[in-house]
C-alpha atoms as a PDB file:
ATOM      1  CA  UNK A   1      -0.769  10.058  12.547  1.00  0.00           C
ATOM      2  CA  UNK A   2      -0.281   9.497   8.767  1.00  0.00           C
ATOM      3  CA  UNK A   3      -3.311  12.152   7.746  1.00  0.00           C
ATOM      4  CA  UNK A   4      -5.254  10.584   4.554  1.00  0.00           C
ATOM      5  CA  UNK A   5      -4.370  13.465   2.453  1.00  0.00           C
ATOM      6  CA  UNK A   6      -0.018  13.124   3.278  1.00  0.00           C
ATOM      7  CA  UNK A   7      -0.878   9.698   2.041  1.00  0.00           C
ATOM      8  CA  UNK A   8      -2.470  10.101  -0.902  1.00  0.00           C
ATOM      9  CA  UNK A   9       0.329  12.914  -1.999  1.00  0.00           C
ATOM     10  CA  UNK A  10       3.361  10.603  -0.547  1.00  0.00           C
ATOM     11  CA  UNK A  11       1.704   7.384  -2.702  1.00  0.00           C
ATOM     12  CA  UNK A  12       1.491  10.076  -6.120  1.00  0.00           C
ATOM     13  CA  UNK A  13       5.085  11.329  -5.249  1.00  0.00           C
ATOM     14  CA  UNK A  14       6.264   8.160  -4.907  1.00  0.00           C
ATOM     15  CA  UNK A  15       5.271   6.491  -8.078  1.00  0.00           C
ATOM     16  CA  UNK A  16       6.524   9.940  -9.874  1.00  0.00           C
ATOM     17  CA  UNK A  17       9.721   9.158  -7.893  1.00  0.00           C
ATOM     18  CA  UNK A  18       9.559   5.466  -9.490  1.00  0.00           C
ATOM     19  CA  UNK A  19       9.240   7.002 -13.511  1.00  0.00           C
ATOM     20  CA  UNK A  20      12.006   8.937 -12.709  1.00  0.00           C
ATOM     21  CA  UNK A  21      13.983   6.210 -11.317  1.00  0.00           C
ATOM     22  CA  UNK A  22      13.377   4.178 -14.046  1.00  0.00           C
ATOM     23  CA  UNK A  23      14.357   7.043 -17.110  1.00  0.00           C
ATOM     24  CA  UNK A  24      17.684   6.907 -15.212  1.00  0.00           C
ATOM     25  CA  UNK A  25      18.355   3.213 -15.041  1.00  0.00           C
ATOM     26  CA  UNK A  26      17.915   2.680 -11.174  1.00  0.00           C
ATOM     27  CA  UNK A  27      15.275  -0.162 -11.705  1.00  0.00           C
ATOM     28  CA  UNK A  28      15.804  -1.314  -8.416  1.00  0.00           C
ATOM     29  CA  UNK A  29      15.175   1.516  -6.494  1.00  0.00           C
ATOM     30  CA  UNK A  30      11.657   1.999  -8.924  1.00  0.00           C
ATOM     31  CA  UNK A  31      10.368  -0.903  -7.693  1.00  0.00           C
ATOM     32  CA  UNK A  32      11.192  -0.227  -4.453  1.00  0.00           C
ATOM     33  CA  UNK A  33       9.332   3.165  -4.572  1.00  0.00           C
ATOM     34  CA  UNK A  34       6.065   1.967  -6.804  1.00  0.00           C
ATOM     35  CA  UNK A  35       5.762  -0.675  -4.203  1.00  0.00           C
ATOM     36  CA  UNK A  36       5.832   1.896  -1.579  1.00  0.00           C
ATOM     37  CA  UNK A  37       3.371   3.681  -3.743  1.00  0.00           C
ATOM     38  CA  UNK A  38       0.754   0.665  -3.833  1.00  0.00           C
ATOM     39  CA  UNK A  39       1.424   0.473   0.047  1.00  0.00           C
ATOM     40  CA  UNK A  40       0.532   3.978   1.038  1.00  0.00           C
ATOM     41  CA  UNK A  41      -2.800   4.122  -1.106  1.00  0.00           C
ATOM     42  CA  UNK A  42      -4.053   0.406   0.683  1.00  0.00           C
ATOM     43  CA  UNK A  43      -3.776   2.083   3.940  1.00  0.00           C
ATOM     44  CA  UNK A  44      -5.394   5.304   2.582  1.00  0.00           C
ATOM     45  CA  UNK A  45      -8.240   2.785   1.475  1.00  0.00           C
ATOM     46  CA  UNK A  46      -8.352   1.043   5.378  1.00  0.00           C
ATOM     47  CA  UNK A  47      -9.145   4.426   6.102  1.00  0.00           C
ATOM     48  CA  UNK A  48     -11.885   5.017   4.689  1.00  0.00           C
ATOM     49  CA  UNK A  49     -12.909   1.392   5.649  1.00  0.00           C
ATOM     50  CA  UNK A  50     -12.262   2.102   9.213  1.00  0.00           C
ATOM     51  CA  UNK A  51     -13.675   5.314   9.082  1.00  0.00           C
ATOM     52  CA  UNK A  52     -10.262   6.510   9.871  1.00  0.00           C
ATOM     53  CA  UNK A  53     -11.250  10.454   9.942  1.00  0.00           C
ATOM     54  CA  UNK A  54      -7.740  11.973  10.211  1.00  0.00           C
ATOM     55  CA  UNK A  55      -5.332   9.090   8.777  1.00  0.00           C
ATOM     56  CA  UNK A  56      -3.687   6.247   9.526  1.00  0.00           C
ATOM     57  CA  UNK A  57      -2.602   5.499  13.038  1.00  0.00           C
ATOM     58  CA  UNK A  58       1.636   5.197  13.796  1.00  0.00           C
ATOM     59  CA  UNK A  59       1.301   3.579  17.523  1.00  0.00           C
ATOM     60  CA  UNK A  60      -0.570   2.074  19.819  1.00  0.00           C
ATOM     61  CA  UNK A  61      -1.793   4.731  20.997  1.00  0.00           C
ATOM     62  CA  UNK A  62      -3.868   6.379  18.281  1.00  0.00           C
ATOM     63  CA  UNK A  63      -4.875   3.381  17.221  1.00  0.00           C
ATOM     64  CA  UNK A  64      -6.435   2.839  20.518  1.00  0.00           C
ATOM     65  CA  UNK A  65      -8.105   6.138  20.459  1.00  0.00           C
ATOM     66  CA  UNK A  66     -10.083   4.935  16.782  1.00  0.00           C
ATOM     67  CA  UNK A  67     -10.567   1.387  18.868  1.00  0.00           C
ATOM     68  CA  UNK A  68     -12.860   3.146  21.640  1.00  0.00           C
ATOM     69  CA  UNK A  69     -14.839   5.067  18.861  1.00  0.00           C
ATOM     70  CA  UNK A  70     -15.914   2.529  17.159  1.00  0.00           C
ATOM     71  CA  UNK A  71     -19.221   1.698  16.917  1.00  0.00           C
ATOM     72  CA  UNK A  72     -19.745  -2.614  18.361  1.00  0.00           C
ATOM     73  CA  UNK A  73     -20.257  -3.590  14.582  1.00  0.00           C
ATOM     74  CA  UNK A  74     -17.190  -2.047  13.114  1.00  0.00           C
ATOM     75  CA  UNK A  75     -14.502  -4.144  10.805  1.00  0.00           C
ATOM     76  CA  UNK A  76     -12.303  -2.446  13.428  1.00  0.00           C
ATOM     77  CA  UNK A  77     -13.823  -3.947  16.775  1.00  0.00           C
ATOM     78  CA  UNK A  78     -14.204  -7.380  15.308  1.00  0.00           C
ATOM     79  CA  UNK A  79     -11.478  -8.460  13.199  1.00  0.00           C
ATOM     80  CA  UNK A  80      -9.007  -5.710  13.319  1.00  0.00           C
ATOM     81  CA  UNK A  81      -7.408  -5.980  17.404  1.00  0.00           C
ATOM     82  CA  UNK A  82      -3.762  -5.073  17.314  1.00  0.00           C
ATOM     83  CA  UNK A  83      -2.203  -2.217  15.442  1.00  0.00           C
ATOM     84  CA  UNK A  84       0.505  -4.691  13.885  1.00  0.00           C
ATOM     85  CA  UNK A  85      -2.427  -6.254  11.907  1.00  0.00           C
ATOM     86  CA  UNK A  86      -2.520  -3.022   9.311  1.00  0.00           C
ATOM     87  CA  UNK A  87       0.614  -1.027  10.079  1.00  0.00           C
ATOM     88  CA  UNK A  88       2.761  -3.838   8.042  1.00  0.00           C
ATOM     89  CA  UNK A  89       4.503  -3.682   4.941  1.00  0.00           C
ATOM     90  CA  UNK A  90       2.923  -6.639   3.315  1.00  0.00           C
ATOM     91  CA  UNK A  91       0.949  -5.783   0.027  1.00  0.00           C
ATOM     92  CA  UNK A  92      -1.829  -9.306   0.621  1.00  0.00           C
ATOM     93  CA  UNK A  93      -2.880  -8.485   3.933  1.00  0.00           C
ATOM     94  CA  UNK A  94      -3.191  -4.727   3.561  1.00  0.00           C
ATOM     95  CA  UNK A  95      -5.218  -5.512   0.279  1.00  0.00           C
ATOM     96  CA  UNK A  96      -6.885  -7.856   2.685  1.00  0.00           C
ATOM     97  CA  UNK A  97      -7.885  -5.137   5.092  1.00  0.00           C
ATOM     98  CA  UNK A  98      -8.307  -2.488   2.692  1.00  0.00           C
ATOM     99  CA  UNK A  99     -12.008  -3.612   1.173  1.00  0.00           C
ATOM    100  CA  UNK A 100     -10.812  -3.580  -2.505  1.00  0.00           C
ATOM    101  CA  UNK A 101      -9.670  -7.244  -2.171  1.00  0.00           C
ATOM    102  CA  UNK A 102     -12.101  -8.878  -4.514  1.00  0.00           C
ATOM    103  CA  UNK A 103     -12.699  -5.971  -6.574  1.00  0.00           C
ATOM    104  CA  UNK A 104      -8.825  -5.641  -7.592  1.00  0.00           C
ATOM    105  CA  UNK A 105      -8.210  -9.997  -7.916  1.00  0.00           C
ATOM    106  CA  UNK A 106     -11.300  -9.720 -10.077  1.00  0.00           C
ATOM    107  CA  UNK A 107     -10.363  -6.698 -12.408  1.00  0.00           C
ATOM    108  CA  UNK A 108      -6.657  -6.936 -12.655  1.00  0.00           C
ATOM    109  CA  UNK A 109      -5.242 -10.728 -11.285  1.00  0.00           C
ATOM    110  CA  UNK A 110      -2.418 -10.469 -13.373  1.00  0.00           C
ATOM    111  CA  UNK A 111      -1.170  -7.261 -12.453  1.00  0.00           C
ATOM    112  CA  UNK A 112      -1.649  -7.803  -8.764  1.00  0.00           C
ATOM    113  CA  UNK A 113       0.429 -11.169  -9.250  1.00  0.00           C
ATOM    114  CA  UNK A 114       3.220  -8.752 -11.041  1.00  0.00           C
ATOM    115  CA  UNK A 115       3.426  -6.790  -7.827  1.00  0.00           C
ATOM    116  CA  UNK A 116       2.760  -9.220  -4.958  1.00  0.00           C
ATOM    117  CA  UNK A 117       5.749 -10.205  -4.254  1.00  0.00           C
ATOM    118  CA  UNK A 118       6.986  -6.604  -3.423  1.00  0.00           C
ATOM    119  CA  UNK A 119       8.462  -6.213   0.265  1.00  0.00           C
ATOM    120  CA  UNK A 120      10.638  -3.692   1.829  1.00  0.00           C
ATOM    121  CA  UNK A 121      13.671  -6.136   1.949  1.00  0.00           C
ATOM    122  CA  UNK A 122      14.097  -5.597  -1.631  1.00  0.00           C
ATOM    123  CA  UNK A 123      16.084  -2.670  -0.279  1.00  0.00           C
ATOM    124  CA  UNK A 124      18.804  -5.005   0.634  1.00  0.00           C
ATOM    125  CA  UNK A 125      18.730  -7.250  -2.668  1.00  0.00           C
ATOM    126  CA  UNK A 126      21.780  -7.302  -5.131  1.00  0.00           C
ATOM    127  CA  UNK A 127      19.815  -8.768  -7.422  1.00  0.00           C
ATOM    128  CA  UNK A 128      20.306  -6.974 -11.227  1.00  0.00           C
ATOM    129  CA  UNK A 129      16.854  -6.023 -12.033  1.00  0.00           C
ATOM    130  CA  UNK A 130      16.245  -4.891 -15.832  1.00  0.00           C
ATOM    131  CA  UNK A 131      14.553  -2.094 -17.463  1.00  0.00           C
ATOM    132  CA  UNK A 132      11.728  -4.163 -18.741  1.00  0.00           C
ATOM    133  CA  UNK A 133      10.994  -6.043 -15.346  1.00  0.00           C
ATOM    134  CA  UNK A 134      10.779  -2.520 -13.700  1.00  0.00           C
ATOM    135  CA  UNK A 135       9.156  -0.347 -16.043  1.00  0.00           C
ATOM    136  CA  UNK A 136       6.388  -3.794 -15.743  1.00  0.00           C
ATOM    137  CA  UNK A 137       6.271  -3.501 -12.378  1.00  0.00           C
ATOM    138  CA  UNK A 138       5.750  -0.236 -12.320  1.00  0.00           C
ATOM    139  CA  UNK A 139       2.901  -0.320 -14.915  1.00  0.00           C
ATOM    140  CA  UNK A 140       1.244  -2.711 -13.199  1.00  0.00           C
ATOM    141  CA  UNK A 141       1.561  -0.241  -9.886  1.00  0.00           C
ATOM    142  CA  UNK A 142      -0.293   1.894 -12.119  1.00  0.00           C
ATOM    143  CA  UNK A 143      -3.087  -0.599 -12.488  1.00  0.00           C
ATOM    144  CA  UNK A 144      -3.527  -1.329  -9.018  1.00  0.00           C
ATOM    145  CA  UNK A 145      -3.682   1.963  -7.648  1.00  0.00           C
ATOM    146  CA  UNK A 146      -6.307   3.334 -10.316  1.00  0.00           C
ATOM    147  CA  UNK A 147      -8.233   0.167  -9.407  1.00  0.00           C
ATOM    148  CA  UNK A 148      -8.230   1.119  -5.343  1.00  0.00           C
END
């Protein structure tokens, strides 16, 4: 179990991580981290959508446990069947899940569409990333998380 408040300090440690990653040229890597950062504070928000009480579940297995809790109505009974569907990596669907959807595409479209793309196989890209893209990217991180 991720518990909500290791997520919320993980999420703030990890965009601190990216500004510091980013003052010493490793733009990669602070994309890499303020995407992590975005990723961690969604599923704090499907938390509180889920009424979540501890955290975020890691297996089957908790997750099950919040699936018998739930009252018939819940997000989580009717839409929400298999763990996999939340405990991803991609930024859309957890957005999706999350409850903030329209509320972030309304307030800050461009932003989110600076930060979409972000997956965790950007770990394994050569591609030369420069200080400007990053320190954008990570900006726009910014943006999206005060707006959760």
């Amino acid at each position: 179990m991720l518990l909500k408040e290791d997520l919320r300090k993980i999420a703030q440690n990890r965009l601190k991580d990216s500004n510091i990653l980013l003052q010493n040229k490793r733009y990669s890597a602070a994309m890499y981290l303020a995407g992590y950062a975005i990723e961690l504070m969604l599923k704090l928000k499907i938390c509180g959508l889920l009424r979540f009480k501890r955290g975020f579940p890691e297996n089957e297995t908790e997750f099950n446990a919040y699936k018998a809790t739930a009252d018939g109505a819940s997000l989580l009974s009717t839409t929400i069947t298999k763990l996999r569907q939340i405990k991803n990596h991609n930024l859309a669907d957890l957005l999706k899940y999350s409850g903030k959807e329209v509320a972030v595409l309304a307030r800050c479209p461009g932003e989110w569409a600076g930060i979409s793309g972000w997956g965790p196989d950007q770990r394994y890209s050569a591609r030369i990333i420069r200080k400007a893209t990053a320190a954008e990217f990570i900006r726009n991180s910014k943006i999206i998380i005060e707006n959760l």
